[in-house]
C-alpha atoms as a PDB file:
ATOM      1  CA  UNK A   1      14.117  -1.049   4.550  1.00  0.00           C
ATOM      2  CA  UNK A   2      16.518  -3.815   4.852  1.00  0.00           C
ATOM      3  CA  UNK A   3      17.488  -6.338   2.044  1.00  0.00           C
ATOM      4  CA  UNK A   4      16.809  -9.869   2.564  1.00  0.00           C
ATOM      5  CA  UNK A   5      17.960 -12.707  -0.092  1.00  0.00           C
ATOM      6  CA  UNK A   6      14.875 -14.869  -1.671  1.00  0.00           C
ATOM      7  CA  UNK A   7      13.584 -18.308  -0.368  1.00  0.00           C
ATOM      8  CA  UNK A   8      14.724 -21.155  -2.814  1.00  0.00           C
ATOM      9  CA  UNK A   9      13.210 -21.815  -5.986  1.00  0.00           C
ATOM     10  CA  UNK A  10       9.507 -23.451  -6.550  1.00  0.00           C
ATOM     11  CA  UNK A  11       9.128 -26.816  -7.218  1.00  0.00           C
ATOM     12  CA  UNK A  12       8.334 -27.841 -11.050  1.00  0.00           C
ATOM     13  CA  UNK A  13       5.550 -30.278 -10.381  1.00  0.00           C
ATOM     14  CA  UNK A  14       1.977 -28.956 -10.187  1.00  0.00           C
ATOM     15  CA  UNK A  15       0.587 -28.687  -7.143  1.00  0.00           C
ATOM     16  CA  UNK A  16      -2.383 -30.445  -5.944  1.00  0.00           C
ATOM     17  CA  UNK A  17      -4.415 -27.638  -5.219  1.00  0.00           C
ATOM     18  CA  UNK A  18      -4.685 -26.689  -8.697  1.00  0.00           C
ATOM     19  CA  UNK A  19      -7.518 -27.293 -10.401  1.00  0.00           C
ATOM     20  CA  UNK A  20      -7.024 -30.239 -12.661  1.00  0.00           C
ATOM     21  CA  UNK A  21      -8.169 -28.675 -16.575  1.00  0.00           C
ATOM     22  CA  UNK A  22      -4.933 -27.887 -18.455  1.00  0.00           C
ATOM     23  CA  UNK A  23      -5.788 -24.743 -19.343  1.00  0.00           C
ATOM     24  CA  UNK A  24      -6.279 -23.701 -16.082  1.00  0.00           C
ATOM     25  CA  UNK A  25      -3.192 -25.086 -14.606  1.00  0.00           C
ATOM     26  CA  UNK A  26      -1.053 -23.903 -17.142  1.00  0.00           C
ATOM     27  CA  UNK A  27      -2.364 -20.430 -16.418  1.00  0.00           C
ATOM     28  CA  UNK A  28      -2.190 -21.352 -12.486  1.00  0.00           C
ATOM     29  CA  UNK A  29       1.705 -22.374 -13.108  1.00  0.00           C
ATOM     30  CA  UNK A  30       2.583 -19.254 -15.188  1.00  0.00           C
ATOM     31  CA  UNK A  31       1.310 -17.337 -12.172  1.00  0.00           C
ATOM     32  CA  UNK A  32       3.811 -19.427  -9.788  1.00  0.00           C
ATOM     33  CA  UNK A  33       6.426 -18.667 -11.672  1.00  0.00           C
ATOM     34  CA  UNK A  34       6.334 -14.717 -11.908  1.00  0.00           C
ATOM     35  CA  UNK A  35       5.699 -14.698  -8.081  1.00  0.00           C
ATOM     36  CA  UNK A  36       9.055 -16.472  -8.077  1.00  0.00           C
ATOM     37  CA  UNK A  37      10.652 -13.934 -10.707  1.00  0.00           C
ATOM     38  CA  UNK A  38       9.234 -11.340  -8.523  1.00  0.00           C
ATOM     39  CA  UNK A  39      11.204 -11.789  -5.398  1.00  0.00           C
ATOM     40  CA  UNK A  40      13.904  -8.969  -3.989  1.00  0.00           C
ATOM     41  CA  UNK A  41      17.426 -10.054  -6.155  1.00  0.00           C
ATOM     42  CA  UNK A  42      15.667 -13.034  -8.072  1.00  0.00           C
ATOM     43  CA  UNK A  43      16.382 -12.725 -12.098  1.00  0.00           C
ATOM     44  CA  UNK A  44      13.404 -13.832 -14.479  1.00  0.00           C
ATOM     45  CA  UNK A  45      14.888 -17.302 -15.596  1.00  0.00           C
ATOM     46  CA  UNK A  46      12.611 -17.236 -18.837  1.00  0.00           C
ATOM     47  CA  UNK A  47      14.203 -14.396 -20.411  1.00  0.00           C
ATOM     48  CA  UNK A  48      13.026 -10.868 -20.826  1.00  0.00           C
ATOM     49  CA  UNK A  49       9.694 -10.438 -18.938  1.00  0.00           C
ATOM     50  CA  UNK A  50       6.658  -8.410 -20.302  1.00  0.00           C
ATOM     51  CA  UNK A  51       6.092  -4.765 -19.050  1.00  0.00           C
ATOM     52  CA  UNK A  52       2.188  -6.215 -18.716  1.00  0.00           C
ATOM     53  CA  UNK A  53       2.958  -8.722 -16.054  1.00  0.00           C
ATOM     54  CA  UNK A  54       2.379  -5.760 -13.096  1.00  0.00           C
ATOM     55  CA  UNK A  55       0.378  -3.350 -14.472  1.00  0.00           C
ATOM     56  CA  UNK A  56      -1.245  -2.003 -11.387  1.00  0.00           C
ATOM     57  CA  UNK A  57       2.001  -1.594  -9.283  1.00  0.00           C
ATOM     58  CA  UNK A  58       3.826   0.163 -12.621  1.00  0.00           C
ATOM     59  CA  UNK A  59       0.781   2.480 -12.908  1.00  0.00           C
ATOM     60  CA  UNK A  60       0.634   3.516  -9.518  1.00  0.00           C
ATOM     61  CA  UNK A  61       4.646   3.959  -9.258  1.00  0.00           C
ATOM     62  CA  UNK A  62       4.211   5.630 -12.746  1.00  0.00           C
ATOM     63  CA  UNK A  63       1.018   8.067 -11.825  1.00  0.00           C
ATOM     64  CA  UNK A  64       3.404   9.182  -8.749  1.00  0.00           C
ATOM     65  CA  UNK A  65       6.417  10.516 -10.237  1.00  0.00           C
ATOM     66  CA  UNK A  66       4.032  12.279 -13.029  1.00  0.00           C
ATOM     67  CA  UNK A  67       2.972  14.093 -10.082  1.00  0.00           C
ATOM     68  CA  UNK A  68       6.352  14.215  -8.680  1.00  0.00           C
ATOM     69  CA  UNK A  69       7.466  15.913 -11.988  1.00  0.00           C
ATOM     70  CA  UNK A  70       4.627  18.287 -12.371  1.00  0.00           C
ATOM     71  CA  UNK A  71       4.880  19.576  -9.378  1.00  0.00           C
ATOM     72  CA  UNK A  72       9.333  20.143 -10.200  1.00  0.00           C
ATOM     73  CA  UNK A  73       7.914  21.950 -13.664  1.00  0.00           C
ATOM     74  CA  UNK A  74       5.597  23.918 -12.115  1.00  0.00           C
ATOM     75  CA  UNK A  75       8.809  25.862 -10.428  1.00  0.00           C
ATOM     76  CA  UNK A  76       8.523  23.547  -6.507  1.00  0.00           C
ATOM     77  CA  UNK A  77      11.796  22.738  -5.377  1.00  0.00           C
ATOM     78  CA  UNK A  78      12.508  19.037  -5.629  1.00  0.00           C
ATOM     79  CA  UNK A  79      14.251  18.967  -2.302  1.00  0.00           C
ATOM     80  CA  UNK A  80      12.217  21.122   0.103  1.00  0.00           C
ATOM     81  CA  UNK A  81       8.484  21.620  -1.050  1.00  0.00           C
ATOM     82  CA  UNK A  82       6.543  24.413   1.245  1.00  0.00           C
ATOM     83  CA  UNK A  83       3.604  24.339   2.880  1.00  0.00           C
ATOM     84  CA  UNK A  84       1.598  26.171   0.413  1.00  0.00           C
ATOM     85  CA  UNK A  85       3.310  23.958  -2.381  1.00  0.00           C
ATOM     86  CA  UNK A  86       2.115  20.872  -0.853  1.00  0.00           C
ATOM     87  CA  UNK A  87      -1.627  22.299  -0.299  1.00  0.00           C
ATOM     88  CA  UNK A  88      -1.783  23.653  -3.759  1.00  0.00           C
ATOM     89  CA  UNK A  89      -1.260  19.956  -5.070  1.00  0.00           C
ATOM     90  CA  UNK A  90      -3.335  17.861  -2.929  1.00  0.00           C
ATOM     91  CA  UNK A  91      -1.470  17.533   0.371  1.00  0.00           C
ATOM     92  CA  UNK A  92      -4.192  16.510   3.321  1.00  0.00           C
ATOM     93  CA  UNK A  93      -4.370  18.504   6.347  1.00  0.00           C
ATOM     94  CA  UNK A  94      -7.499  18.500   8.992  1.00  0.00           C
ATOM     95  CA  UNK A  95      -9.309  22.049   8.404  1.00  0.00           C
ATOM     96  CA  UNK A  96      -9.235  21.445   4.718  1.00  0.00           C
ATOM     97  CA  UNK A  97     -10.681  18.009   4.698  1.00  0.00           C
ATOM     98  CA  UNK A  98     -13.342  18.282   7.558  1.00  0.00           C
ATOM     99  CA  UNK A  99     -14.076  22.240   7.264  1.00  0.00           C
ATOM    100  CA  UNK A 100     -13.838  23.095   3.855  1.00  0.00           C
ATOM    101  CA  UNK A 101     -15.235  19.669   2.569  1.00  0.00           C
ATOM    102  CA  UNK A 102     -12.200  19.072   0.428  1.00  0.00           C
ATOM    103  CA  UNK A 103     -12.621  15.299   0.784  1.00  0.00           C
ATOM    104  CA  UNK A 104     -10.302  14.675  -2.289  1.00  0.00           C
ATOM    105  CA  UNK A 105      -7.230  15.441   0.239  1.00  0.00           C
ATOM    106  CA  UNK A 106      -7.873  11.936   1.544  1.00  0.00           C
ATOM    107  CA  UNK A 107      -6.703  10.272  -2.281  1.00  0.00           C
ATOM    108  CA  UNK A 108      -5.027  12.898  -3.404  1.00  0.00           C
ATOM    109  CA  UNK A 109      -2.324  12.956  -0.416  1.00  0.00           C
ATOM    110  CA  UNK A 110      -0.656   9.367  -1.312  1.00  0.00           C
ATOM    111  CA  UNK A 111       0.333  11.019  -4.672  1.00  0.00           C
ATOM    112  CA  UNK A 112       1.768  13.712  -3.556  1.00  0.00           C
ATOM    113  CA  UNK A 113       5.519  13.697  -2.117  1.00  0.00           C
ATOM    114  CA  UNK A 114       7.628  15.995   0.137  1.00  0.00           C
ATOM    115  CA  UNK A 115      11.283  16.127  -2.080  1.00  0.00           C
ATOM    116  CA  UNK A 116      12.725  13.102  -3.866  1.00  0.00           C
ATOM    117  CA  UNK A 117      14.105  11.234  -1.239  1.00  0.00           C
ATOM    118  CA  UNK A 118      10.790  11.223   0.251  1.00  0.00           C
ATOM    119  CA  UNK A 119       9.623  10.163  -3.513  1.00  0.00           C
ATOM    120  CA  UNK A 120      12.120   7.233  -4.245  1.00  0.00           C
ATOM    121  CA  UNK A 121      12.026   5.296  -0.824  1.00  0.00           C
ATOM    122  CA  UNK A 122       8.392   4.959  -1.100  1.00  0.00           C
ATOM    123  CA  UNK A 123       8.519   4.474  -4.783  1.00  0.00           C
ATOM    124  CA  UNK A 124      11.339   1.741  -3.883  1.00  0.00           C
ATOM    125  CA  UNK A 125       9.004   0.135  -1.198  1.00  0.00           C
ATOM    126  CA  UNK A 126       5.737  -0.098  -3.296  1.00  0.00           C
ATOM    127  CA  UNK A 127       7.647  -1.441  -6.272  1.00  0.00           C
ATOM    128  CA  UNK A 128       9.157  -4.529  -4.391  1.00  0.00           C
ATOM    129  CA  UNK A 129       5.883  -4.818  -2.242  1.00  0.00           C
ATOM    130  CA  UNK A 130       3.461  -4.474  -5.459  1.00  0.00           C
ATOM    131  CA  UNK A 131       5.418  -7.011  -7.434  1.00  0.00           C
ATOM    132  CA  UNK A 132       5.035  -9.143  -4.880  1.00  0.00           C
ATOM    133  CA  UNK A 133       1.322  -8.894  -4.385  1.00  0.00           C
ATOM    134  CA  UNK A 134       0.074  -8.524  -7.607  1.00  0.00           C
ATOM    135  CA  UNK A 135      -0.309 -12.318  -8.312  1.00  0.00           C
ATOM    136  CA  UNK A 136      -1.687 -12.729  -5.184  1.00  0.00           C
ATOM    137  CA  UNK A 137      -4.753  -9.913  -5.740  1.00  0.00           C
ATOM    138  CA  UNK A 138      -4.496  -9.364  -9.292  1.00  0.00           C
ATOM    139  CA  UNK A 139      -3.638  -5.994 -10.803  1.00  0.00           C
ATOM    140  CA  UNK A 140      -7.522  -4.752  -9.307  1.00  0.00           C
ATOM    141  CA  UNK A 141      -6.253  -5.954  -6.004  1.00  0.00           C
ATOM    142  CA  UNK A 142      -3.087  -3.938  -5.737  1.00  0.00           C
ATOM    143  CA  UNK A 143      -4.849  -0.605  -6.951  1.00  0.00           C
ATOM    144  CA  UNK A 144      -7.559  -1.328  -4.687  1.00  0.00           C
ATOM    145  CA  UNK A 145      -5.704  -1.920  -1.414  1.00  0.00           C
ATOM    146  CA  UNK A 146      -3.426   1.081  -2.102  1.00  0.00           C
ATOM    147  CA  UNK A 147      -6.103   3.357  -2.713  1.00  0.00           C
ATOM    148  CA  UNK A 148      -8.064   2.031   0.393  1.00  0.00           C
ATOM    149  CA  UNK A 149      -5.818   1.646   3.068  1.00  0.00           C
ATOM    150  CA  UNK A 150      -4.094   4.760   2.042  1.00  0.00           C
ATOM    151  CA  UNK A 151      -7.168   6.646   2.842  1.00  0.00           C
ATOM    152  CA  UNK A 152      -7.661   5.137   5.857  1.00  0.00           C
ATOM    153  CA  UNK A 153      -4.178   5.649   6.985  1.00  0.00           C
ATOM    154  CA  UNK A 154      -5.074   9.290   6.202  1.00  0.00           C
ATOM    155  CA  UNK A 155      -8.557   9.412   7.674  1.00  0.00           C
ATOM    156  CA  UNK A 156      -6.447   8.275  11.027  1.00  0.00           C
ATOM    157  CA  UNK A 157      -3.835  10.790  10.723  1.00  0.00           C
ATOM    158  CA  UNK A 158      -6.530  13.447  10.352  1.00  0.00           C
ATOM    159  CA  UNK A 159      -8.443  11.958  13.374  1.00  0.00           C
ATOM    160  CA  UNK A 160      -5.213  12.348  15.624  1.00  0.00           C
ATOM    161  CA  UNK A 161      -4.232  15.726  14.538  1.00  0.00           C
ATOM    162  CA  UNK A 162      -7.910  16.802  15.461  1.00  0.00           C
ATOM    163  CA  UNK A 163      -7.626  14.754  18.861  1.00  0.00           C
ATOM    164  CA  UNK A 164      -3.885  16.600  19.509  1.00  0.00           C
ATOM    165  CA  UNK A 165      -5.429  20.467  18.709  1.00  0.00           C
ATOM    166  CA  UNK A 166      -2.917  20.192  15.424  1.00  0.00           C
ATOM    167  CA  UNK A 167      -3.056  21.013  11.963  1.00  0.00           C
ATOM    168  CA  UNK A 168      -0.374  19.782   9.882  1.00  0.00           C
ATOM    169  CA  UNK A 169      -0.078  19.305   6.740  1.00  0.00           C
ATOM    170  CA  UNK A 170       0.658  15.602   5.158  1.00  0.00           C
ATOM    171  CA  UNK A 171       1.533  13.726   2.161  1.00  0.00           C
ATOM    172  CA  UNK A 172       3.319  10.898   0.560  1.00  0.00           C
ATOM    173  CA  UNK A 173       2.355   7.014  -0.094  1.00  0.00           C
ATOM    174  CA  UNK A 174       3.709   5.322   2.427  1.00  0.00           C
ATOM    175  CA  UNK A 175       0.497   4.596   4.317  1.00  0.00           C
ATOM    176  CA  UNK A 176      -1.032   3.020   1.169  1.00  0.00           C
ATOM    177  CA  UNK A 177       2.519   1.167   0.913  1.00  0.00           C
ATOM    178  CA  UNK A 178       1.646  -0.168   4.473  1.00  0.00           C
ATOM    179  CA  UNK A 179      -1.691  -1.230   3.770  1.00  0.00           C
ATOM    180  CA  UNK A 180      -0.498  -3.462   0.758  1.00  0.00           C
ATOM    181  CA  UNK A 181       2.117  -5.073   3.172  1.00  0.00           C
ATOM    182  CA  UNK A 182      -0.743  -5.467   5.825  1.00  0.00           C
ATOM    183  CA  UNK A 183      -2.533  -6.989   2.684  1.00  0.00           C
ATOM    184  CA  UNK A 184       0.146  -9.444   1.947  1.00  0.00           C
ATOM    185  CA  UNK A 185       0.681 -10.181   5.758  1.00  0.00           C
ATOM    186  CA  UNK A 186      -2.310 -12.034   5.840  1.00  0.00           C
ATOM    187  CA  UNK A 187      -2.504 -13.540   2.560  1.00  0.00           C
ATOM    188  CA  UNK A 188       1.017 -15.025   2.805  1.00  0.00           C
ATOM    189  CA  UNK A 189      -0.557 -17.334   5.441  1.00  0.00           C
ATOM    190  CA  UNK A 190      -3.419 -18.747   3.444  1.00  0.00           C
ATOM    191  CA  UNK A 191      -3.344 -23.114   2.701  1.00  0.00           C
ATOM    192  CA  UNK A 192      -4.258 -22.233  -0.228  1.00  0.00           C
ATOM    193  CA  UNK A 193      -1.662 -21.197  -1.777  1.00  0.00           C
ATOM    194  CA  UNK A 194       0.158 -23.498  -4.082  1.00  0.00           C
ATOM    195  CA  UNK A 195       4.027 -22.969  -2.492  1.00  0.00           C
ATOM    196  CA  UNK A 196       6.078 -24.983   0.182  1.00  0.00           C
ATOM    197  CA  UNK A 197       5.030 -23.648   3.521  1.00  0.00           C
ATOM    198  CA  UNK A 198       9.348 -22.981   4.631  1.00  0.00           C
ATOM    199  CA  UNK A 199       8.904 -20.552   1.184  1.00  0.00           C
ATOM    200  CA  UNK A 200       5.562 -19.062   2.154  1.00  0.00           C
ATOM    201  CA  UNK A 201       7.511 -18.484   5.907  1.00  0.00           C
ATOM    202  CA  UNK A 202       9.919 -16.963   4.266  1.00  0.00           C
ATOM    203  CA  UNK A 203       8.188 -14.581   1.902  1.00  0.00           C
ATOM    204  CA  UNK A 204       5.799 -13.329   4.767  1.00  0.00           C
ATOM    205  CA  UNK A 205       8.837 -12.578   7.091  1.00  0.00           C
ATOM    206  CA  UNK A 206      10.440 -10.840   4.652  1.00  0.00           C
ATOM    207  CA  UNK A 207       6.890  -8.333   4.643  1.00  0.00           C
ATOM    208  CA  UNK A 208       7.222  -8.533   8.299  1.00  0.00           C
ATOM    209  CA  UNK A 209      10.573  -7.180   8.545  1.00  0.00           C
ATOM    210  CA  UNK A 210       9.873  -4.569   6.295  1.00  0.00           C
ATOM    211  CA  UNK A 211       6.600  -3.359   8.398  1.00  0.00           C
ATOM    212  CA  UNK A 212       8.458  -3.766  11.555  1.00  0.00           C
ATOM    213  CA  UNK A 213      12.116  -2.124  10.636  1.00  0.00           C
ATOM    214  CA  UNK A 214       9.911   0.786   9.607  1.00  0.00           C
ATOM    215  CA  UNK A 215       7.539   1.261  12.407  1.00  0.00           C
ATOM    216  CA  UNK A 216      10.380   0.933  14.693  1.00  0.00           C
ATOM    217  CA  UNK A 217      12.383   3.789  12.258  1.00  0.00           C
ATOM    218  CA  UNK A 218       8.888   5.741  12.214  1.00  0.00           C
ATOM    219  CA  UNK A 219       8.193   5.857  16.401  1.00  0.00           C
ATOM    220  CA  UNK A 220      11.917   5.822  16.763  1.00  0.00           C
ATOM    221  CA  UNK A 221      11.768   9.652  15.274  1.00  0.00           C
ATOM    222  CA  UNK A 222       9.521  10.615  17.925  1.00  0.00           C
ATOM    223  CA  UNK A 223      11.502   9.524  20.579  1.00  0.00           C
ATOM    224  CA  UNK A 224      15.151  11.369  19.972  1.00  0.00           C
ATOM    225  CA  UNK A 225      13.476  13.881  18.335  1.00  0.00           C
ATOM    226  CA  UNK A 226      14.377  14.004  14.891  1.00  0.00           C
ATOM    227  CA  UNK A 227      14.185  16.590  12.238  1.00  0.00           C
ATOM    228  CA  UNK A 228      12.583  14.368  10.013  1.00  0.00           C
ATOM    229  CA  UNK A 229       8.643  14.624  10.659  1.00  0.00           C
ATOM    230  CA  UNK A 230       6.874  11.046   9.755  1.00  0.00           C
ATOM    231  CA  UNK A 231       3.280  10.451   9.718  1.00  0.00           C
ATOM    232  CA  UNK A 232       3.019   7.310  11.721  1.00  0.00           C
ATOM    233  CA  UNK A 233      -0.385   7.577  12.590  1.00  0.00           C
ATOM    234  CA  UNK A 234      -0.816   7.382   8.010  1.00  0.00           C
ATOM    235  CA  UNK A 235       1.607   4.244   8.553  1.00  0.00           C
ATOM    236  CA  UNK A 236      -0.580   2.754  11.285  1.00  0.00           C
ATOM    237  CA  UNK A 237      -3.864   3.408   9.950  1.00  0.00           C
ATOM    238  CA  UNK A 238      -2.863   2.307   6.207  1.00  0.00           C
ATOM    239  CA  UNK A 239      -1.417  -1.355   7.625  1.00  0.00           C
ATOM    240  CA  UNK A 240      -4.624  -1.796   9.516  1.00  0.00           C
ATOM    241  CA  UNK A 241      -6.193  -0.846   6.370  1.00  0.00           C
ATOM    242  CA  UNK A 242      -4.603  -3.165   4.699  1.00  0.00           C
ATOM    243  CA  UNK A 243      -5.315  -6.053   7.087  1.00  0.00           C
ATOM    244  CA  UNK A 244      -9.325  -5.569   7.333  1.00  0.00           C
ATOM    245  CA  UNK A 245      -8.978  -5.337   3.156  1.00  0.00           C
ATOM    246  CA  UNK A 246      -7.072  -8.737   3.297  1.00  0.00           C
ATOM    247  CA  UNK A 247      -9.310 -10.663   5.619  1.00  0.00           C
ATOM    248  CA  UNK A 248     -12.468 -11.585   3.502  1.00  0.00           C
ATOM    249  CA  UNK A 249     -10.053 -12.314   0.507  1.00  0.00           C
ATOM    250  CA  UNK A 250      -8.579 -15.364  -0.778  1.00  0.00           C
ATOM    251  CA  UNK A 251      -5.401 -15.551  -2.831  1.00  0.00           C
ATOM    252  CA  UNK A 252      -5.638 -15.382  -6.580  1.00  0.00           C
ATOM    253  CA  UNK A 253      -3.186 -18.431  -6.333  1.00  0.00           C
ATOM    254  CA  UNK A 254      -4.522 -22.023  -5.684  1.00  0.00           C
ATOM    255  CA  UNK A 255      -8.255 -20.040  -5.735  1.00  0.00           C
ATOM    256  CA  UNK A 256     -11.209 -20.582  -8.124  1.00  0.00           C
ATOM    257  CA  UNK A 257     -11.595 -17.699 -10.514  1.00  0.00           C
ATOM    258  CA  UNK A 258     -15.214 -17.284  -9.023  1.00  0.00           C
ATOM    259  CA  UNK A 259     -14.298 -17.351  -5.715  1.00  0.00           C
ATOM    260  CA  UNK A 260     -11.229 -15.058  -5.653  1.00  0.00           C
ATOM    261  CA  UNK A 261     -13.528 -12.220  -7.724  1.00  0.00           C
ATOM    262  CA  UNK A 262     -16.029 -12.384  -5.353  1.00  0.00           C
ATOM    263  CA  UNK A 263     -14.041 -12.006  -2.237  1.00  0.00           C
ATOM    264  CA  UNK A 264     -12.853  -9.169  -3.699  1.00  0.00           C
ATOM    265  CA  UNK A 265     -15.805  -7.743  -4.048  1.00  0.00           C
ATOM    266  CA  UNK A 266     -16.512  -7.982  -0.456  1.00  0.00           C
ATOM    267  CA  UNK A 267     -13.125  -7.220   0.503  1.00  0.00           C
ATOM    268  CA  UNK A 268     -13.578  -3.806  -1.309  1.00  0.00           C
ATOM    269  CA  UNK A 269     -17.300  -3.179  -0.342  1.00  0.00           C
ATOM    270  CA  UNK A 270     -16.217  -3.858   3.322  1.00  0.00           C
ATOM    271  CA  UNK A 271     -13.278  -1.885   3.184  1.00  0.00           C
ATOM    272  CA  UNK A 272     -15.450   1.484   1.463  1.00  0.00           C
ATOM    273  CA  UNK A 273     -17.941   1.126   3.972  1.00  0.00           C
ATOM    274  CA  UNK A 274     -15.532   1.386   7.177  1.00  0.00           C
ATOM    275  CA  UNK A 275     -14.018   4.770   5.394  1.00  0.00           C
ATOM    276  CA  UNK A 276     -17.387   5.848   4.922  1.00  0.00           C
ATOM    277  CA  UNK A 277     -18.420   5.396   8.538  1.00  0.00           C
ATOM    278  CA  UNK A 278     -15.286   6.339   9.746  1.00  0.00           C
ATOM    279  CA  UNK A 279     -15.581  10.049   7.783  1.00  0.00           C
ATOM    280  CA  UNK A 280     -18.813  10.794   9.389  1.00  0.00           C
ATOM    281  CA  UNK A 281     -17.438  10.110  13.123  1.00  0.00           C
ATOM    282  CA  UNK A 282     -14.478  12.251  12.055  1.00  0.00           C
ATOM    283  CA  UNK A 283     -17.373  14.947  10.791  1.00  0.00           C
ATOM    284  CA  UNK A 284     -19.814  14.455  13.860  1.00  0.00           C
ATOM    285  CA  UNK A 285     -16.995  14.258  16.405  1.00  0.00           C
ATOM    286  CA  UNK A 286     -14.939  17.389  15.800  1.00  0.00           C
ATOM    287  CA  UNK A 287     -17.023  20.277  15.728  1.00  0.00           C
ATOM    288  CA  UNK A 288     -15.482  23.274  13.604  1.00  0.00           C
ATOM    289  CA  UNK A 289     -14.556  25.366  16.631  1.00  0.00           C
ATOM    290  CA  UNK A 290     -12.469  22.422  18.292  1.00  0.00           C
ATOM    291  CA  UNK A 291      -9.376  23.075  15.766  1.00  0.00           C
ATOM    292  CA  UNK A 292      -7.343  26.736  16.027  1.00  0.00           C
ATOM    293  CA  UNK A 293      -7.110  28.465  12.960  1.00  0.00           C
ATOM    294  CA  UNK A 294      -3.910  27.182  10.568  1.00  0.00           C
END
């Protein structure tokens, strides 16, 4: 993913569309300033920064290379897992998930990684994208829309592979990385956020780049035929995830407390519903003989 330098700083006077109780605001304002601190290159201005101020994105980066390292102690090679490696911690793959009702596969694929390069550019990706969204959706938010979209990015993948006759085997987080980019695609635009509009541009082009540079990198592979096998149909699925997760939901930012928690709600009631659904067509659709034998 390309590097892009930060929009200018935020302005120092309070917004309008914060609410006008000082307690409030101040908390509002505290908020606008770690989004700033949060940026790609920016340094925290307010000296050392709490370990607290992220939680969600630091837990999810932390919970993957636990797994990461588990699977390294537990004798896989760290460069070149195998098939059966992959399987035997949590990798998804068609037959297993829709014929031997191991439904788990679904979650349990975006924390599982193929080598460490695979590990530490999607490690890289969600810790620059998480840090970013976390004051948008709150540390709830962030887990949410990674767990989500990642399982509908792998819900699609499955559905293709079944469509195609094929049966491989996936894993990694990247389409739960593109759902929270999806996620932060659509927020970025909202009025109610309390930033300049030429910074809000700028911060949602930067997630636009990132989504585009790698959907062109992903399809790209396809096309000259590359070694390297990448699950775009997990990438497309998770950003469109990540989109229908953002669209009942208002930013945290510039928001009413009641408000922003209740969107949520919906956002994630919506969002478990259309994975629910979207498991049983996979179920009804495919009947057991339709897939060969892995």
């Amino acid at each position: 993913m390309a590097s892009y330098p930060p929009p200018s700083g935020f302005p120092t006077h309070q917004p309008e569309i914060l609410p006008p109780e000082g307690e409030g605001s101040a908390a509002q304002q505290e908020e606008l300033r770690a989004v700033r601190e949060r940026l790609p290159g920016q340094r925290s201005r307010s000296g050392p920064r709490s370990w607290a101020y992220a939680p969600a994105t630091y837990l999810l980066v932390g919970i993957n290379c636990l797994v990461y390292l588990a699977m390294i102690f537990s004798h896989v090679s760290f460069v070149n897992p195998t098939i059966d490696d992959l399987m035997r911690w949590g990798a998804k793959n068609a037959s297993a998930v829709l014929y031997d009702g191991q439904w788990i596969r679904v979650v349990t694929a975006m924390f599982v990684h193929v080598g460490i390069l695979h590990l530490a550019t999607n490690m890289w990706c969600l810790w620059n994208l998480g840090l970013l969204g976390e004051p948008l959706v709150g540390p709830i938010g962030v887990f949410a829309a990674y767990i989500l979209s990642g399982a509908a990015g792998n819900l699609l993948s499955i559905g293709v592979n079944l469509a195609f006759r094929t049966d491989s085997v996936g894993a990694g987080a990247s389409g739960a990385v593109f759902g929270i980019a999806g996620l932060l695609i659509v927020l970025l635009k909202s009025p109610r956020l309390p930033i300049p509009p030429k910074e809000l541009s700028g911060l949602r082009r930067y997630v636009i780049y990132f989504a585009a540079i790698n959907f062109v990198i992903g399809f790209g592979s396809l096309a000259v035929g590359s070694a390297v096998r990448i699950d775009n149909m997990a990438h497309l699925g998770g950003f469109l995830g990540g989109i229908i997760f953002a669209l009942p939901m208002v930013p945290m930012l510039g928001s009413p407390k009641s408000l922003f928690f209740f969107r949520r709600r919906i956002a994630v009631g919506l969002m478990t519903c259309v994975l629910v659904f979207f498991g049983f067509y996979l179920s009804s659709v495919f009947p057991g003989s339709s897939l060969p034998t892995r």
